[in-house]
C-alpha atoms as a PDB file:
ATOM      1  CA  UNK A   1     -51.752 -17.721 -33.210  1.00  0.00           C
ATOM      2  CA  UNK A   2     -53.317 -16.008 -30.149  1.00  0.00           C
ATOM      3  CA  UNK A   3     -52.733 -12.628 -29.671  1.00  0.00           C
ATOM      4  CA  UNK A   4     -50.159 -11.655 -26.874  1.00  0.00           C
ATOM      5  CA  UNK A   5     -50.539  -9.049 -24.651  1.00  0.00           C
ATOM      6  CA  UNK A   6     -47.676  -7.597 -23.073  1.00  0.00           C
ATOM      7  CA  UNK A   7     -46.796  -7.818 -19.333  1.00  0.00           C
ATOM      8  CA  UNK A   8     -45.632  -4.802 -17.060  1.00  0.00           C
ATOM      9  CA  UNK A   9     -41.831  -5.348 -15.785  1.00  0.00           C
ATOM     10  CA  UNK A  10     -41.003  -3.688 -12.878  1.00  0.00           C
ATOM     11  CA  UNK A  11     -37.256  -3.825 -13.133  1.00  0.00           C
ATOM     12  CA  UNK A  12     -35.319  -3.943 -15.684  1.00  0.00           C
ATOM     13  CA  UNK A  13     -34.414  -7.795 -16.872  1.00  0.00           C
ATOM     14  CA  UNK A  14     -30.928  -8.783 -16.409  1.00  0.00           C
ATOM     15  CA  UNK A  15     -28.580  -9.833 -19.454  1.00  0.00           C
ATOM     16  CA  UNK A  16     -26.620 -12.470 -19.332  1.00  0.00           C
ATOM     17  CA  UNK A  17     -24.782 -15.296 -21.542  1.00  0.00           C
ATOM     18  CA  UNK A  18     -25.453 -18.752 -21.531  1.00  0.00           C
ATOM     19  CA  UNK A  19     -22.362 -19.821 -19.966  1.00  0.00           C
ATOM     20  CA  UNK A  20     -22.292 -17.510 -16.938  1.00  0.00           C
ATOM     21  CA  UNK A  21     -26.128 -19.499 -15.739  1.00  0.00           C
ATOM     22  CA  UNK A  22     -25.273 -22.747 -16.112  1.00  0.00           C
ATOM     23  CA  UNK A  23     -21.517 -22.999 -16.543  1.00  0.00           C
ATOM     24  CA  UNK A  24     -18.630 -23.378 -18.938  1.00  0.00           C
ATOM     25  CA  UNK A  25     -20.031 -24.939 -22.114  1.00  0.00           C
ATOM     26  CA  UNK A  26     -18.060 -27.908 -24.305  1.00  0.00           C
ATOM     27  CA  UNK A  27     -18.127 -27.249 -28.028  1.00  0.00           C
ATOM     28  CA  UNK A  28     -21.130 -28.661 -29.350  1.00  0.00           C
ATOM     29  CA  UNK A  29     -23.167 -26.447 -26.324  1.00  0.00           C
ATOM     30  CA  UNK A  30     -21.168 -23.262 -27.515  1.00  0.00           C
ATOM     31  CA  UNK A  31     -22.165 -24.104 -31.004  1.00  0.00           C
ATOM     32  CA  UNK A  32     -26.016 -23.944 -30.299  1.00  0.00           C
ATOM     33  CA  UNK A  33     -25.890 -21.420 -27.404  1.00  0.00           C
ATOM     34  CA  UNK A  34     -28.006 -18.150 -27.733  1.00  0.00           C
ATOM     35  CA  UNK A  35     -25.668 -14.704 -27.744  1.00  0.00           C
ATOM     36  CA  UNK A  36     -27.831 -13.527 -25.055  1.00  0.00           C
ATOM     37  CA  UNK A  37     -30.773 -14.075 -22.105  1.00  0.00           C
ATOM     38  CA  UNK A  38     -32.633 -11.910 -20.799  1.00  0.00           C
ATOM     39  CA  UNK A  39     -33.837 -13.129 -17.188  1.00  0.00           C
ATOM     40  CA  UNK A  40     -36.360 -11.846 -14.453  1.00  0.00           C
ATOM     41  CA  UNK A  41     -36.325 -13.827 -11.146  1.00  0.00           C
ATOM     42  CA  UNK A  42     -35.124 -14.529  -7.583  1.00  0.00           C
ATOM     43  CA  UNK A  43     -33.084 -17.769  -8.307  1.00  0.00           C
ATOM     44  CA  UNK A  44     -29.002 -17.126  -8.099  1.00  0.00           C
ATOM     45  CA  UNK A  45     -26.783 -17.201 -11.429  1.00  0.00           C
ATOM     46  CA  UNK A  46     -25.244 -19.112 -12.078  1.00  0.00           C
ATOM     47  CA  UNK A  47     -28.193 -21.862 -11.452  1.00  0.00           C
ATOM     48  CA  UNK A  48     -28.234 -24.608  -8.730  1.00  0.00           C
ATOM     49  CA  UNK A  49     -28.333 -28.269 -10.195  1.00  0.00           C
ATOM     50  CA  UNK A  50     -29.729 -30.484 -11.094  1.00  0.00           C
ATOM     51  CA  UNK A  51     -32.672 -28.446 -13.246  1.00  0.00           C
ATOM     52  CA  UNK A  52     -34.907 -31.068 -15.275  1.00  0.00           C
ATOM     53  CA  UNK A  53     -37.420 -29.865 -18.116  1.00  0.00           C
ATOM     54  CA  UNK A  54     -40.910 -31.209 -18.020  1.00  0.00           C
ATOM     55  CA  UNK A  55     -42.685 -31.017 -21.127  1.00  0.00           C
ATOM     56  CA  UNK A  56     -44.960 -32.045 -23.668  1.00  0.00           C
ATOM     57  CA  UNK A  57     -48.727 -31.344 -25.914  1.00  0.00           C
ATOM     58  CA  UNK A  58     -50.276 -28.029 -25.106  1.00  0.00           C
ATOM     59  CA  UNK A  59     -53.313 -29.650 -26.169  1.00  0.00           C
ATOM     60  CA  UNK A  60     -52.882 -32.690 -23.149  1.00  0.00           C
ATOM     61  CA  UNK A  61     -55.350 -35.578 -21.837  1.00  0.00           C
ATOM     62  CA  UNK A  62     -56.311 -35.028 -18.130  1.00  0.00           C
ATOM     63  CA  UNK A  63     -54.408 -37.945 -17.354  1.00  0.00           C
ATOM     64  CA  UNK A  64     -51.392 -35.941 -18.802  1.00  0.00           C
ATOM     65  CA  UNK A  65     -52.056 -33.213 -17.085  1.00  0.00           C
ATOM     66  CA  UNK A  66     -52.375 -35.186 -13.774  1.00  0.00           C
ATOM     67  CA  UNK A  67     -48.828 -37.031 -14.577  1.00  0.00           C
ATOM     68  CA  UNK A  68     -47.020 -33.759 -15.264  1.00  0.00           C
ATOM     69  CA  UNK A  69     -47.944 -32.584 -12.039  1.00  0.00           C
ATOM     70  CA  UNK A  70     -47.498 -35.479 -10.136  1.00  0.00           C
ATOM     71  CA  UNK A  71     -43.717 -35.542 -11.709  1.00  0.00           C
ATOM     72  CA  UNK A  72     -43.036 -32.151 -11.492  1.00  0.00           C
ATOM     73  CA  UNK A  73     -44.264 -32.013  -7.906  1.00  0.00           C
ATOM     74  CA  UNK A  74     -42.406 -35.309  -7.373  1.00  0.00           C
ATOM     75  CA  UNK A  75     -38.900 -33.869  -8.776  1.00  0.00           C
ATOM     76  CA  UNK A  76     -39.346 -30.294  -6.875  1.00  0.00           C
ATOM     77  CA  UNK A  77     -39.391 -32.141  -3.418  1.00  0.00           C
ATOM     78  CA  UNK A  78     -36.446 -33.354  -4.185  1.00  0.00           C
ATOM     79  CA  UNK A  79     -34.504 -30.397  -4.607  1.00  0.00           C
ATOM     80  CA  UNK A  80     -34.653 -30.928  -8.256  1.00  0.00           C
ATOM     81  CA  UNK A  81     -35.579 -27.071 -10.545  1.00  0.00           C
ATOM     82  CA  UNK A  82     -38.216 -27.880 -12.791  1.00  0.00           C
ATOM     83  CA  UNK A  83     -38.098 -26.061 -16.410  1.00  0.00           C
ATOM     84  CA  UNK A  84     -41.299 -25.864 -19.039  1.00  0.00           C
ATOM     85  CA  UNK A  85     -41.726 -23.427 -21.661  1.00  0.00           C
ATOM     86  CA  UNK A  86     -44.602 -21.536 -19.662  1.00  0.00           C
ATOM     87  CA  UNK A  87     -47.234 -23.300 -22.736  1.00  0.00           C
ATOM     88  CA  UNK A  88     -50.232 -24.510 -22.439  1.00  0.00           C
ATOM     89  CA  UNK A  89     -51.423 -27.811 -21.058  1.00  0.00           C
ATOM     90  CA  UNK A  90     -48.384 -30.031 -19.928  1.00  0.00           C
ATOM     91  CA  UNK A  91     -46.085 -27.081 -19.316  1.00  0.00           C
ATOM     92  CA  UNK A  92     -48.587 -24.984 -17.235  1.00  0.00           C
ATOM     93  CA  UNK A  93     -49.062 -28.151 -15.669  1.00  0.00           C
ATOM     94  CA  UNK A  94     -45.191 -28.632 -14.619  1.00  0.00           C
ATOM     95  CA  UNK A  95     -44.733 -25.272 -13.437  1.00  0.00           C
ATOM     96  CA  UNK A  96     -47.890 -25.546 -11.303  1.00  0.00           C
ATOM     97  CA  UNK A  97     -46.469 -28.737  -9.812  1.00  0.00           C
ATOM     98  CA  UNK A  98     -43.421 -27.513  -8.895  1.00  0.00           C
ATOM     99  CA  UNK A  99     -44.357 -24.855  -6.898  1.00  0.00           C
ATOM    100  CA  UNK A 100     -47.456 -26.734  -4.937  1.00  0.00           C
ATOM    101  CA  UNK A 101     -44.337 -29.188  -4.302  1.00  0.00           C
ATOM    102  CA  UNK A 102     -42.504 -25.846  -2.675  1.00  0.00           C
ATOM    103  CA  UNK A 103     -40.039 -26.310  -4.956  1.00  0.00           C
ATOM    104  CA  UNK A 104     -38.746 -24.128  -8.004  1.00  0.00           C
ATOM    105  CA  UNK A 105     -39.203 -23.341 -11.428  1.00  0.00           C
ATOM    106  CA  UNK A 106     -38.316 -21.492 -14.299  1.00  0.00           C
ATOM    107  CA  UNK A 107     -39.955 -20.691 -17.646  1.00  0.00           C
ATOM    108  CA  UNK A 108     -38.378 -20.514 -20.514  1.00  0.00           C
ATOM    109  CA  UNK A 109     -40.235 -18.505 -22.835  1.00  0.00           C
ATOM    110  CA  UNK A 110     -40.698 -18.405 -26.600  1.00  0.00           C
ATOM    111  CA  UNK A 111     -41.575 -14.402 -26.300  1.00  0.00           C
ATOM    112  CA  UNK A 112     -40.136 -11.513 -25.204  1.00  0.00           C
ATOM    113  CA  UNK A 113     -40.303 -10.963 -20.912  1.00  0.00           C
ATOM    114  CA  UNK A 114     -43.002  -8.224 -21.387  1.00  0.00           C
ATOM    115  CA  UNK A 115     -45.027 -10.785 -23.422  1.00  0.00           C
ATOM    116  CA  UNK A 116     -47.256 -13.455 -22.787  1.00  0.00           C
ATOM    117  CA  UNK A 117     -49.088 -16.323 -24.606  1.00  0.00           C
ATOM    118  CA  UNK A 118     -51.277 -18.128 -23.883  1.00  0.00           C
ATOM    119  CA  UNK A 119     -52.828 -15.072 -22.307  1.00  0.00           C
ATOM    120  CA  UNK A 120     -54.727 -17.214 -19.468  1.00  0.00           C
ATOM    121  CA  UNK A 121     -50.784 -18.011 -17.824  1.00  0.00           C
ATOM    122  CA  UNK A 122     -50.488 -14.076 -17.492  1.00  0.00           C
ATOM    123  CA  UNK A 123     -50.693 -14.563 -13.410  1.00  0.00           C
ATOM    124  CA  UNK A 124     -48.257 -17.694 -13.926  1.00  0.00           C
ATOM    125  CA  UNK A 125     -45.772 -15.859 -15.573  1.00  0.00           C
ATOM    126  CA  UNK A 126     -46.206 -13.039 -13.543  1.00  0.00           C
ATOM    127  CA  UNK A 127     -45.437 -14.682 -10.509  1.00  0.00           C
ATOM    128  CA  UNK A 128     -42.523 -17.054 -11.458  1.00  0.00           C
ATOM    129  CA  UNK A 129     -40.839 -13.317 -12.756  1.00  0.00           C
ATOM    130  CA  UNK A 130     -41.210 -12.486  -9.055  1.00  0.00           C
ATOM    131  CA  UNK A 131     -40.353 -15.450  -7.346  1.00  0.00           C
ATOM    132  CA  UNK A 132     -39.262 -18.208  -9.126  1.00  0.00           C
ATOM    133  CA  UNK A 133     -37.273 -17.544 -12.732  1.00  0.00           C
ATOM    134  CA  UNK A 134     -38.056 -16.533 -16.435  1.00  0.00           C
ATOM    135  CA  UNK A 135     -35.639 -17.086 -19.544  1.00  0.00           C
ATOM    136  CA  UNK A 136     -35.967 -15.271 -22.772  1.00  0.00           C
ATOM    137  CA  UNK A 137     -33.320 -15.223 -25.414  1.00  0.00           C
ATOM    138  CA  UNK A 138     -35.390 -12.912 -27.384  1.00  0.00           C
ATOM    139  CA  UNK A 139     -35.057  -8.736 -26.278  1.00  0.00           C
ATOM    140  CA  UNK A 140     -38.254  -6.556 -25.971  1.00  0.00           C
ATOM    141  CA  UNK A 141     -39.786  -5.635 -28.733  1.00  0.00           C
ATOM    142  CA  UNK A 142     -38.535  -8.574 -30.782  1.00  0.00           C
ATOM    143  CA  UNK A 143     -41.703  -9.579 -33.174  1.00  0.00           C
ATOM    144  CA  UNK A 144     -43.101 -12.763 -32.184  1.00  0.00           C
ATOM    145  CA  UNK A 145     -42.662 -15.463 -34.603  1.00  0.00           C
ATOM    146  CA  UNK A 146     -44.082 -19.584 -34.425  1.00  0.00           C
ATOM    147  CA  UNK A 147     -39.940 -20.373 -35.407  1.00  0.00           C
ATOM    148  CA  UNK A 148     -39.493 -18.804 -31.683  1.00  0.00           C
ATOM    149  CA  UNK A 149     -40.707 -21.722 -29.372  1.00  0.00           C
ATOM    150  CA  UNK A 150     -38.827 -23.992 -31.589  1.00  0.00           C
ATOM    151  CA  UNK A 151     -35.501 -22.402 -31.032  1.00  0.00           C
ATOM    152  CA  UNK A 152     -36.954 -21.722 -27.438  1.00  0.00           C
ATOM    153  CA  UNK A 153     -36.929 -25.537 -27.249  1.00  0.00           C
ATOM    154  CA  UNK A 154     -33.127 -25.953 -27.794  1.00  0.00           C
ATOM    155  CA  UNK A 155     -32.398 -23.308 -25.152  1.00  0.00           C
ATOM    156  CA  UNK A 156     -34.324 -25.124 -22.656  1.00  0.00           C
ATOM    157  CA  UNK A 157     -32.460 -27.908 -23.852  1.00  0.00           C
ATOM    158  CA  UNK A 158     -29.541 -26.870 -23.139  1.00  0.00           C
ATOM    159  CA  UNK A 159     -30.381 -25.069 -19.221  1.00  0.00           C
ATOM    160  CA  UNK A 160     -31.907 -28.798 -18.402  1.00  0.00           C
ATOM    161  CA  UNK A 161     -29.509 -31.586 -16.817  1.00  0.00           C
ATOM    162  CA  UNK A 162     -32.475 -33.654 -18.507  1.00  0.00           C
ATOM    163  CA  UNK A 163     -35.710 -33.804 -20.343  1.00  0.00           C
ATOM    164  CA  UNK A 164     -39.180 -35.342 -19.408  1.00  0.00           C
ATOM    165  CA  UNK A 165     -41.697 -36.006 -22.389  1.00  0.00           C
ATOM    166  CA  UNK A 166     -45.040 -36.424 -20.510  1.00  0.00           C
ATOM    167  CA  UNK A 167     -47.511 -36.309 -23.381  1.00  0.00           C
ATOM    168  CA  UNK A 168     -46.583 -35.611 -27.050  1.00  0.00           C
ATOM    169  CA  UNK A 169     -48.472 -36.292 -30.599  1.00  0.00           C
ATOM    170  CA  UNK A 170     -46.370 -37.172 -33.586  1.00  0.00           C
ATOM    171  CA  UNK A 171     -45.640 -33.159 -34.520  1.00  0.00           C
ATOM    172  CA  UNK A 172     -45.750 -32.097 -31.173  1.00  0.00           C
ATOM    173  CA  UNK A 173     -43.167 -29.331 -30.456  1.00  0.00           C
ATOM    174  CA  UNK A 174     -41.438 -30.445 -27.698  1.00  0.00           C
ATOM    175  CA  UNK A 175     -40.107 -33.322 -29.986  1.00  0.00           C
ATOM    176  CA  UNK A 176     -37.788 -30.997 -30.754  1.00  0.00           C
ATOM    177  CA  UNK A 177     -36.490 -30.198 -27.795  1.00  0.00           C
ATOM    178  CA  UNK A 178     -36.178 -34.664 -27.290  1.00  0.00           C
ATOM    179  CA  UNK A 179     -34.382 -34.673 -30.174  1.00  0.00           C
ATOM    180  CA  UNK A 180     -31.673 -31.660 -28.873  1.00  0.00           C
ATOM    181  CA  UNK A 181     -31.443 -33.384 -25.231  1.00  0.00           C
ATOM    182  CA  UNK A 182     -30.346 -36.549 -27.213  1.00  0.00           C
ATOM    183  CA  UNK A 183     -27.886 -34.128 -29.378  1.00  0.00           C
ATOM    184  CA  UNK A 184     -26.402 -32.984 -26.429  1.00  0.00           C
ATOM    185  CA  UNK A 185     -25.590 -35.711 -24.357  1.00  0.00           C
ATOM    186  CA  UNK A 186     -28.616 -35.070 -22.427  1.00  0.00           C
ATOM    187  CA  UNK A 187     -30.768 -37.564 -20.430  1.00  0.00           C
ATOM    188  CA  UNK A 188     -34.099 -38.465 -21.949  1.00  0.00           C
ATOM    189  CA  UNK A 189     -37.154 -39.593 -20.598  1.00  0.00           C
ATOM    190  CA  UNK A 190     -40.503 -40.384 -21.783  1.00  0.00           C
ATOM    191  CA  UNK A 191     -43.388 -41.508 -19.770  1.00  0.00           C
ATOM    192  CA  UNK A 192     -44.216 -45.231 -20.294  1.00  0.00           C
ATOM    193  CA  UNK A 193     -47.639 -44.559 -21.305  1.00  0.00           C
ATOM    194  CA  UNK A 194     -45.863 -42.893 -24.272  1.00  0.00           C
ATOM    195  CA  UNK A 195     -44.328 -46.520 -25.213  1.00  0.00           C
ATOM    196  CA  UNK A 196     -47.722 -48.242 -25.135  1.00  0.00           C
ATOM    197  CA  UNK A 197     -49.532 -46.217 -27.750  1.00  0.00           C
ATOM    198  CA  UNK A 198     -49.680 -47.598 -31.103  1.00  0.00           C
ATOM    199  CA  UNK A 199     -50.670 -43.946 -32.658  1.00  0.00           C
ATOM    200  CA  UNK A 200     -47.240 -42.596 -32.040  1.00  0.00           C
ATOM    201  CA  UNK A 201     -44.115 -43.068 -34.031  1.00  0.00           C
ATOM    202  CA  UNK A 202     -41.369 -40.922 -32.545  1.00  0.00           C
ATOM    203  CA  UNK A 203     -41.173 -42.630 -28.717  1.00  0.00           C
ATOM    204  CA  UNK A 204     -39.563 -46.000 -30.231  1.00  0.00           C
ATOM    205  CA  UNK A 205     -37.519 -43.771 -32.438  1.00  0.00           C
ATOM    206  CA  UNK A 206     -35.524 -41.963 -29.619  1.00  0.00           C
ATOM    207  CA  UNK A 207     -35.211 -45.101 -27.439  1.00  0.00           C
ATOM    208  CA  UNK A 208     -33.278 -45.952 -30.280  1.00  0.00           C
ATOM    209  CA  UNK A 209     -31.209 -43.218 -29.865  1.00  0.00           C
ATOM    210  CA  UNK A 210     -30.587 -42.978 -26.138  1.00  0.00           C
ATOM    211  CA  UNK A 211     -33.443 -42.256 -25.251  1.00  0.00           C
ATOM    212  CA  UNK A 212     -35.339 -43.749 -21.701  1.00  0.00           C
ATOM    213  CA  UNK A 213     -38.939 -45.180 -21.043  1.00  0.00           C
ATOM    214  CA  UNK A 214     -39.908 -44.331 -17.211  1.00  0.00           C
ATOM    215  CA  UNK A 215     -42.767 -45.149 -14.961  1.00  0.00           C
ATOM    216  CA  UNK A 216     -41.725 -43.736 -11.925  1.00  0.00           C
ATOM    217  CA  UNK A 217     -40.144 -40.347 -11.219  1.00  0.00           C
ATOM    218  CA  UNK A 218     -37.668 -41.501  -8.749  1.00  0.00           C
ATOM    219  CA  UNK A 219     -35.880 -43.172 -11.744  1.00  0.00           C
ATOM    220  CA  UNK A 220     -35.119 -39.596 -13.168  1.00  0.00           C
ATOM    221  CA  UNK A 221     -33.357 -38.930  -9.917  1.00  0.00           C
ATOM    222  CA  UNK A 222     -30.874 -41.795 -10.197  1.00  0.00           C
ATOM    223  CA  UNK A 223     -29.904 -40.528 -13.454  1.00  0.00           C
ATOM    224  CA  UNK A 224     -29.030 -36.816 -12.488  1.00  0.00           C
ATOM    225  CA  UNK A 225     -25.669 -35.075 -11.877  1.00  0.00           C
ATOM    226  CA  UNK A 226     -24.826 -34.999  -8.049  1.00  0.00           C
ATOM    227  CA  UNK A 227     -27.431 -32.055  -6.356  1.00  0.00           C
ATOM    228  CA  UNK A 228     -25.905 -28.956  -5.108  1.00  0.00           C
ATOM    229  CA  UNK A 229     -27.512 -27.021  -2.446  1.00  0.00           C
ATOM    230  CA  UNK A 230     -30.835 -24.634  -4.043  1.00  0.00           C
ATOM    231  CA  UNK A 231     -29.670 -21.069  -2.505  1.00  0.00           C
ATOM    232  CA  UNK A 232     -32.347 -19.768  -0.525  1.00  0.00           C
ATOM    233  CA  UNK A 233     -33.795 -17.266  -2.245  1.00  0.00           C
ATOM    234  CA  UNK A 234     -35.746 -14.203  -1.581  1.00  0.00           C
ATOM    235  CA  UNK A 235     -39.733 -15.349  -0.388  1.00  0.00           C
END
């Protein structure tokens, strides 16, 4: 694993439980539900809805790259609060997109807040502390551990009204986080692309299982919970 360097934090992050950013949780949410997060960021708690993740391969096709942002752009014009895991390839992608569409975003990381990997989204992460949001459920000084972004995955999981799969091999992480939206009740969407390659063995598998093929963003929308009005926040 690349080695992480850590990031200066002006002010102290904020604590806070699950349940007082998004809401009151049902059982099986309570079950999975980190003790604690550990935020840094100008977007109100609890969080405006709807807030979609958009994720997939840190190791992406340019095409992927292009569709992420295209999406992510898409859904952040629309009022919509896109969430990635601040990784690279599709995820750097996503947040990018979301804030060329003037829209929000929040990371939800897989390190500490005064951490960052890869080291190239150091100015990324940086600036979506400052403006935007970031989510850690891990304090500082934590050791950082590969297990992390996996359990990172199911807390992103549950802060999403839904989950995008852009781009995604057959042990890609953020299968894990399809698999949790589909636990949860979640929406799921993967990109049709997705369906259409004969390499892959997971996409048919979650269709099964709730699981939706899309080709165009706008479907996403018409499967969200009602939008409440995105707080203006400090610029």
């Amino acid at each position: 694993m690349e080695k992480m360097e850590e990031v200066l934090i002006e002010n102290k992050p904020s604590t806070y439980t699950l349940e007082e950013i998004i809401g009151p949780l049902n059982d099986v949410e309570q079950k999975f539900a980190p003790k604690q997060l550990y935020v840094a960021g100008q977007l109100p708690i609890p969080l405006p809805s709807p807030r979609v993740s958009v994720i997939g391969s840190r190791k992406a096709s340019p095409k992927g790259l292009n569709a992420a942002n295209i999406i992510a752009k898409f859904l952040a014009k629309n009022e919509v609060i896109v969430v990635s895991g601040l990784a690279e390839g599709i995820d750097s992608s996503a947040h990018k997109g979301a804030i060329e569409g003037n829209g929000y975003t929040i990371a939800v990381l897989g390190t500490p807040l005064d951490r960052f990997y890869p080291r190239k989204n150091q100015q990324l992460q940086e600036f979506i502390m400052q403006r935007h949001l970031a989510i850690s459920q891990f304090p500082i000084g934590y050791p950082i551990l590969p297990k992390n972004f996996v359990i990172r995955n199911r807390t992103m999981a549950l802060i999403s009204d839904a989950s995008v799969i852009v781009e995604a091999g057959n042990n890609s992480g953020s299968l894990h986080q399809g698999w949790e939206a589909l636990r949860l009740g979640r929406p799921l969407f993967i990109w049709n692309p997705l369906m259409n390659d004969p390499s892959l063995n997971w996409p048919e598998k979650m269709v099964k299982y709730g699981a939706m093929r899309f080709t165009d963003p706008e479907e996403v929308l018409e499967e969200l919970p009602s939008q409440r009005i995105i707080f203006e926040v400090i610029q």
